[in-house]
PDB file of N, CA and C in Angstrom:
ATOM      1  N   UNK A   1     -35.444 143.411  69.295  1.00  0.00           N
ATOM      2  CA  UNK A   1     -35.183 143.147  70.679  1.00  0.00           C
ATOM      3  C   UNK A   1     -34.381 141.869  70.825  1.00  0.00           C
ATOM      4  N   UNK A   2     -33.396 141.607  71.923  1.00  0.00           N
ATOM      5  CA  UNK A   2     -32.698 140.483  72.019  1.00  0.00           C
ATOM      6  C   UNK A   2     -33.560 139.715  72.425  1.00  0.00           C
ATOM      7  N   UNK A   3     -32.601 138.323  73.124  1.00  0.00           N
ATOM      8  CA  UNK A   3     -33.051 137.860  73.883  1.00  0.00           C
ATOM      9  C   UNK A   3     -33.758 137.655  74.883  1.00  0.00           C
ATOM     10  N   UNK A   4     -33.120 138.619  76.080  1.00  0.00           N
ATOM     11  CA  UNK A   4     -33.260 139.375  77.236  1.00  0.00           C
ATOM     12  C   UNK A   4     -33.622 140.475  77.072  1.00  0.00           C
ATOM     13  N   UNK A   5     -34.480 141.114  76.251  1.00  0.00           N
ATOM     14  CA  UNK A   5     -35.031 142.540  76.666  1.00  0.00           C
ATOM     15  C   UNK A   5     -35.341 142.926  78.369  1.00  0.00           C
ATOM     16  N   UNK A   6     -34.563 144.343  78.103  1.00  0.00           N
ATOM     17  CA  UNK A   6     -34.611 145.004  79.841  1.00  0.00           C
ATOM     18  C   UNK A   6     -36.050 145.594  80.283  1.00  0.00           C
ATOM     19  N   UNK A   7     -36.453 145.285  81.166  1.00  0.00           N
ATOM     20  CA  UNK A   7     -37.230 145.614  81.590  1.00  0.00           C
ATOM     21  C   UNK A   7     -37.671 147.007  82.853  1.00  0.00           C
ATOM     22  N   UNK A   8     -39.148 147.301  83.213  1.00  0.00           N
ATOM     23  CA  UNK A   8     -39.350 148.027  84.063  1.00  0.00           C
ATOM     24  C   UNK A   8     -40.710 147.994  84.558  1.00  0.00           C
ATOM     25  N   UNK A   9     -40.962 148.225  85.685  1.00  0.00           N
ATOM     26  CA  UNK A   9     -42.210 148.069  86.367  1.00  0.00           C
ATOM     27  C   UNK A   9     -43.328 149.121  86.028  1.00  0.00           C
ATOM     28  N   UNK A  10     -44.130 149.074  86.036  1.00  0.00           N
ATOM     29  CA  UNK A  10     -45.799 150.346  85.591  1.00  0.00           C
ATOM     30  C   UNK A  10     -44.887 151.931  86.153  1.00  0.00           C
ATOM     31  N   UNK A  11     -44.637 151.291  87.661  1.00  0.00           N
ATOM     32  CA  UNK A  11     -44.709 151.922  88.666  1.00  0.00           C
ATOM     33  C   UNK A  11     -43.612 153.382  88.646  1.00  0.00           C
ATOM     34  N   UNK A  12     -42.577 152.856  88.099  1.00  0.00           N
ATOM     35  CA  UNK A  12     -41.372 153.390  87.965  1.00  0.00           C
ATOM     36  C   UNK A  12     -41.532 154.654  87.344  1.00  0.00           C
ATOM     37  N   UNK A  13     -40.137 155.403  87.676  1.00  0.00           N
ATOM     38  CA  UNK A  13     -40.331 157.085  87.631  1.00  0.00           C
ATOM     39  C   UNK A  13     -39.490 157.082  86.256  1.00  0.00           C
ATOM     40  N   UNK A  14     -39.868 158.363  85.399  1.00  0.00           N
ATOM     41  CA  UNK A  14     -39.071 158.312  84.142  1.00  0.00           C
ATOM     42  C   UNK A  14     -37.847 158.663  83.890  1.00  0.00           C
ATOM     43  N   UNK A  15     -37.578 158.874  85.072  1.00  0.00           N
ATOM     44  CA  UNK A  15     -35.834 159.236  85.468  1.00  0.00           C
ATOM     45  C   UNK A  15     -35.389 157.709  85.823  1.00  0.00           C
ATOM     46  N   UNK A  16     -36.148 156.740  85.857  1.00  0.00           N
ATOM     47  CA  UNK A  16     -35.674 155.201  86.507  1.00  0.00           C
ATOM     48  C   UNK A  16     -35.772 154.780  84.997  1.00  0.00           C
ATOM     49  N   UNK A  17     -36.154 154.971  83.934  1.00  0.00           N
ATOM     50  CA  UNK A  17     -36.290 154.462  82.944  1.00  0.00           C
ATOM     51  C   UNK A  17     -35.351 155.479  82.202  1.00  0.00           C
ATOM     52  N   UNK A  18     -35.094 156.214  82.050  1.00  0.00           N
ATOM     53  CA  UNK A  18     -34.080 157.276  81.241  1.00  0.00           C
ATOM     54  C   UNK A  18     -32.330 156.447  81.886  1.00  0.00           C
ATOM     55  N   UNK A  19     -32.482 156.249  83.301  1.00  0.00           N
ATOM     56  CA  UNK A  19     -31.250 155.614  83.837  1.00  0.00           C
ATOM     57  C   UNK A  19     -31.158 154.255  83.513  1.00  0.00           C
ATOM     58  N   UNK A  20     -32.338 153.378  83.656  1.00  0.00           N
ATOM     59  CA  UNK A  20     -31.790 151.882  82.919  1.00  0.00           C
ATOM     60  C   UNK A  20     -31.333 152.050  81.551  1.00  0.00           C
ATOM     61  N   UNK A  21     -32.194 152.907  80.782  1.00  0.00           N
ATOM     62  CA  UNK A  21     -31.825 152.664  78.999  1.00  0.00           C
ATOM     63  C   UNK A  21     -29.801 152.736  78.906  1.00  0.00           C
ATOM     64  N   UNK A  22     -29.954 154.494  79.992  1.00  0.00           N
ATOM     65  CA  UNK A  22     -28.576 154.258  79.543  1.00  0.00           C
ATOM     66  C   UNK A  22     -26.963 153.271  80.472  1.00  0.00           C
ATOM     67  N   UNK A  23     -27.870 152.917  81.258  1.00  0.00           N
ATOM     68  CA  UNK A  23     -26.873 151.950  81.999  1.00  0.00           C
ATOM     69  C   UNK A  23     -26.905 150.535  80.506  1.00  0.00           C
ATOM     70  N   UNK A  24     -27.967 150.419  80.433  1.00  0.00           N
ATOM     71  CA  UNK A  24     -28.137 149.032  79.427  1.00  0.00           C
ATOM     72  C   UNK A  24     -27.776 148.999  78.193  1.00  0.00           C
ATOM     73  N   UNK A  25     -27.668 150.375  77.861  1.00  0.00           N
ATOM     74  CA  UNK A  25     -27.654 151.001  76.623  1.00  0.00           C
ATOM     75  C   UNK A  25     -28.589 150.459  75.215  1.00  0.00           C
ATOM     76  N   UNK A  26     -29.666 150.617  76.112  1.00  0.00           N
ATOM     77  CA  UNK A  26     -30.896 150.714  74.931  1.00  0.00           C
ATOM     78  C   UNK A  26     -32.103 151.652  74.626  1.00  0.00           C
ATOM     79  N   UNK A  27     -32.797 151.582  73.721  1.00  0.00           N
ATOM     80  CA  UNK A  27     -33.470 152.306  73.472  1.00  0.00           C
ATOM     81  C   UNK A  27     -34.860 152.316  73.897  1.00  0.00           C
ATOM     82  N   UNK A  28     -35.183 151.023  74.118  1.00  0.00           N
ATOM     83  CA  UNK A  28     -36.609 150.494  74.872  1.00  0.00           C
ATOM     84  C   UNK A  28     -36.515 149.797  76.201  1.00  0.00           C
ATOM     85  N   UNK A  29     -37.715 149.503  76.735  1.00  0.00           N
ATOM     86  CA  UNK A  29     -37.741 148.910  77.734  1.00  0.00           C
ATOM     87  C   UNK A  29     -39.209 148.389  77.749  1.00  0.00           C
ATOM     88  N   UNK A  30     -39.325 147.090  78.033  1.00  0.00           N
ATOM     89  CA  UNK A  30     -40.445 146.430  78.400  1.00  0.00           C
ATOM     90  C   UNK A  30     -40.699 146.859  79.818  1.00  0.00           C
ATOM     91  N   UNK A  31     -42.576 146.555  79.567  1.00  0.00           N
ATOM     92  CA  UNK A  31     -42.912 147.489  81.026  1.00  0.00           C
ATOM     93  C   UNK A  31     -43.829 146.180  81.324  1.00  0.00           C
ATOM     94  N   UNK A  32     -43.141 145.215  82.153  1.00  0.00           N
ATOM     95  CA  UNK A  32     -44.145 143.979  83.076  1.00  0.00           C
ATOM     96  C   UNK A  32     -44.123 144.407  84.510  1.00  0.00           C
ATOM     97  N   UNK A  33     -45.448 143.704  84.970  1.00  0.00           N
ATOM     98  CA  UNK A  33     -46.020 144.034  86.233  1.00  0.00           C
ATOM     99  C   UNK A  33     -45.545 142.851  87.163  1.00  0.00           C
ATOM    100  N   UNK A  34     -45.799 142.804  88.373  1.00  0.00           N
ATOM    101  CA  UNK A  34     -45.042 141.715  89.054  1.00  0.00           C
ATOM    102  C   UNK A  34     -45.244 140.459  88.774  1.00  0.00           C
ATOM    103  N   UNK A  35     -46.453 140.093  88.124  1.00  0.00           N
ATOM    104  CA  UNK A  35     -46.279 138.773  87.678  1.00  0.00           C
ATOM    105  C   UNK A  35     -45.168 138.244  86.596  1.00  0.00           C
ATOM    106  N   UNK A  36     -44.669 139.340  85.779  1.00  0.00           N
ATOM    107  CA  UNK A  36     -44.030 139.489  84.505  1.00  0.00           C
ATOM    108  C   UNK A  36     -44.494 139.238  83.538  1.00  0.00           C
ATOM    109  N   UNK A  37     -45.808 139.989  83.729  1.00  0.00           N
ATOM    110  CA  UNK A  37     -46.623 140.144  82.296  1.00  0.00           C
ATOM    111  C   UNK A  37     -46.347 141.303  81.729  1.00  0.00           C
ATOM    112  N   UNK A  38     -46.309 141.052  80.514  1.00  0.00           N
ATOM    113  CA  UNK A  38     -46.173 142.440  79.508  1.00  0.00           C
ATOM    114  C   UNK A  38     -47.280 143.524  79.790  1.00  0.00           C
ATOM    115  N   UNK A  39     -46.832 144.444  79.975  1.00  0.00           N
ATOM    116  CA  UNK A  39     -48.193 145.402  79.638  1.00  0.00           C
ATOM    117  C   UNK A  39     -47.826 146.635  79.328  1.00  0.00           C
ATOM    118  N   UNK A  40     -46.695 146.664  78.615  1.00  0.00           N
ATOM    119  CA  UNK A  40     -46.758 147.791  77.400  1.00  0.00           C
ATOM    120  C   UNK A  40     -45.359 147.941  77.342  1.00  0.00           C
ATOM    121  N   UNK A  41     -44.750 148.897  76.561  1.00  0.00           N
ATOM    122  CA  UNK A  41     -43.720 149.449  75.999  1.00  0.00           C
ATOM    123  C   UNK A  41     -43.226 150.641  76.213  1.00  0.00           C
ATOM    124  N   UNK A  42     -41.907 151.152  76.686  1.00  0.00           N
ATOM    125  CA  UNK A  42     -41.619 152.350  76.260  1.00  0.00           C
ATOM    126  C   UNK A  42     -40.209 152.673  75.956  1.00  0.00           C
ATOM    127  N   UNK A  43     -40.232 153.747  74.989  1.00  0.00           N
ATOM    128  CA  UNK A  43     -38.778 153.802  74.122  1.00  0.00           C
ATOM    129  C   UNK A  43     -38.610 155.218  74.546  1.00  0.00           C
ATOM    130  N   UNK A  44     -37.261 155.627  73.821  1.00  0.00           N
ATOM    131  CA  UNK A  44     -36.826 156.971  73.941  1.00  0.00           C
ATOM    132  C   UNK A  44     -37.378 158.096  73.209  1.00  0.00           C
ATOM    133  N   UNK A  45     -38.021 157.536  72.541  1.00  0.00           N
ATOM    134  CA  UNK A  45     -39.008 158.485  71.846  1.00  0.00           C
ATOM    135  C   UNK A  45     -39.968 159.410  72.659  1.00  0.00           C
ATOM    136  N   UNK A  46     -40.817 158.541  73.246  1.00  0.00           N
ATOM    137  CA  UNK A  46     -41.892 158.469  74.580  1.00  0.00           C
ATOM    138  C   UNK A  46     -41.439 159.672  74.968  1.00  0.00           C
ATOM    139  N   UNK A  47     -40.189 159.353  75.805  1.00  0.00           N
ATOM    140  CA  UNK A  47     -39.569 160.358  77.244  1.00  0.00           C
ATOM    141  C   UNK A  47     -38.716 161.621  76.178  1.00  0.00           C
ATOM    142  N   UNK A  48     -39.083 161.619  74.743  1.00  0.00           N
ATOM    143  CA  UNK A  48     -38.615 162.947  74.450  1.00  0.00           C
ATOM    144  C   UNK A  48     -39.812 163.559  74.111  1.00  0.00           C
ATOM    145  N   UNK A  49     -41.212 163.035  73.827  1.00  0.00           N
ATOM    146  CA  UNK A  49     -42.368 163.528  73.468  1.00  0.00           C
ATOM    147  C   UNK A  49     -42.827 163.962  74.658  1.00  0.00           C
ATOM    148  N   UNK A  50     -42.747 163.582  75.724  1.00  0.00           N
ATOM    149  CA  UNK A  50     -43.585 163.700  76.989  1.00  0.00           C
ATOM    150  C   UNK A  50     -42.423 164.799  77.468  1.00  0.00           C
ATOM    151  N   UNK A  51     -41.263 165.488  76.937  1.00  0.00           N
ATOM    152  CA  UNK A  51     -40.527 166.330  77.271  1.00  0.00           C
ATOM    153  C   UNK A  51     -39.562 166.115  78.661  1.00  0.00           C
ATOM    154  N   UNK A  52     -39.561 164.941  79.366  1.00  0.00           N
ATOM    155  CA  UNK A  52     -38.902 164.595  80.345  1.00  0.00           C
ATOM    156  C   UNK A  52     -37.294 164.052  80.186  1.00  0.00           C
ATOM    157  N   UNK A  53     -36.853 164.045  78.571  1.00  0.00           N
ATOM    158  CA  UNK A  53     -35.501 164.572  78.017  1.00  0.00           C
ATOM    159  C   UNK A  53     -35.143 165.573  77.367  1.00  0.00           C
TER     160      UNK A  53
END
């Protein structure tokens, strides 16, 4: 991960996370809550296991 890893909220739909990766062009995305605490991970893997690519 860089510097700046991109992020995304709990909340967010997996079409909002399928569209940041590829606007950002990455493969993960940190998932912080409004404080900008970490609270978990998700990659492109995820959204091809869960069949929503």
């Amino acid at each position: 991960m860089g510097r700046s890893p991109k992020t995304i909220a709990p909340d967010a739909l997996a079409s909002e996370a399928v569209h940041a990766m590829e606007a950002h062009k990455v493969n993960a995305l940190v998932v912080v809550d409004d404080g900008h605490r970490v609270v978990g991970a998700l990659n492109f893997i995820d959204l091809l296991r869960a069949r929503v690519v």
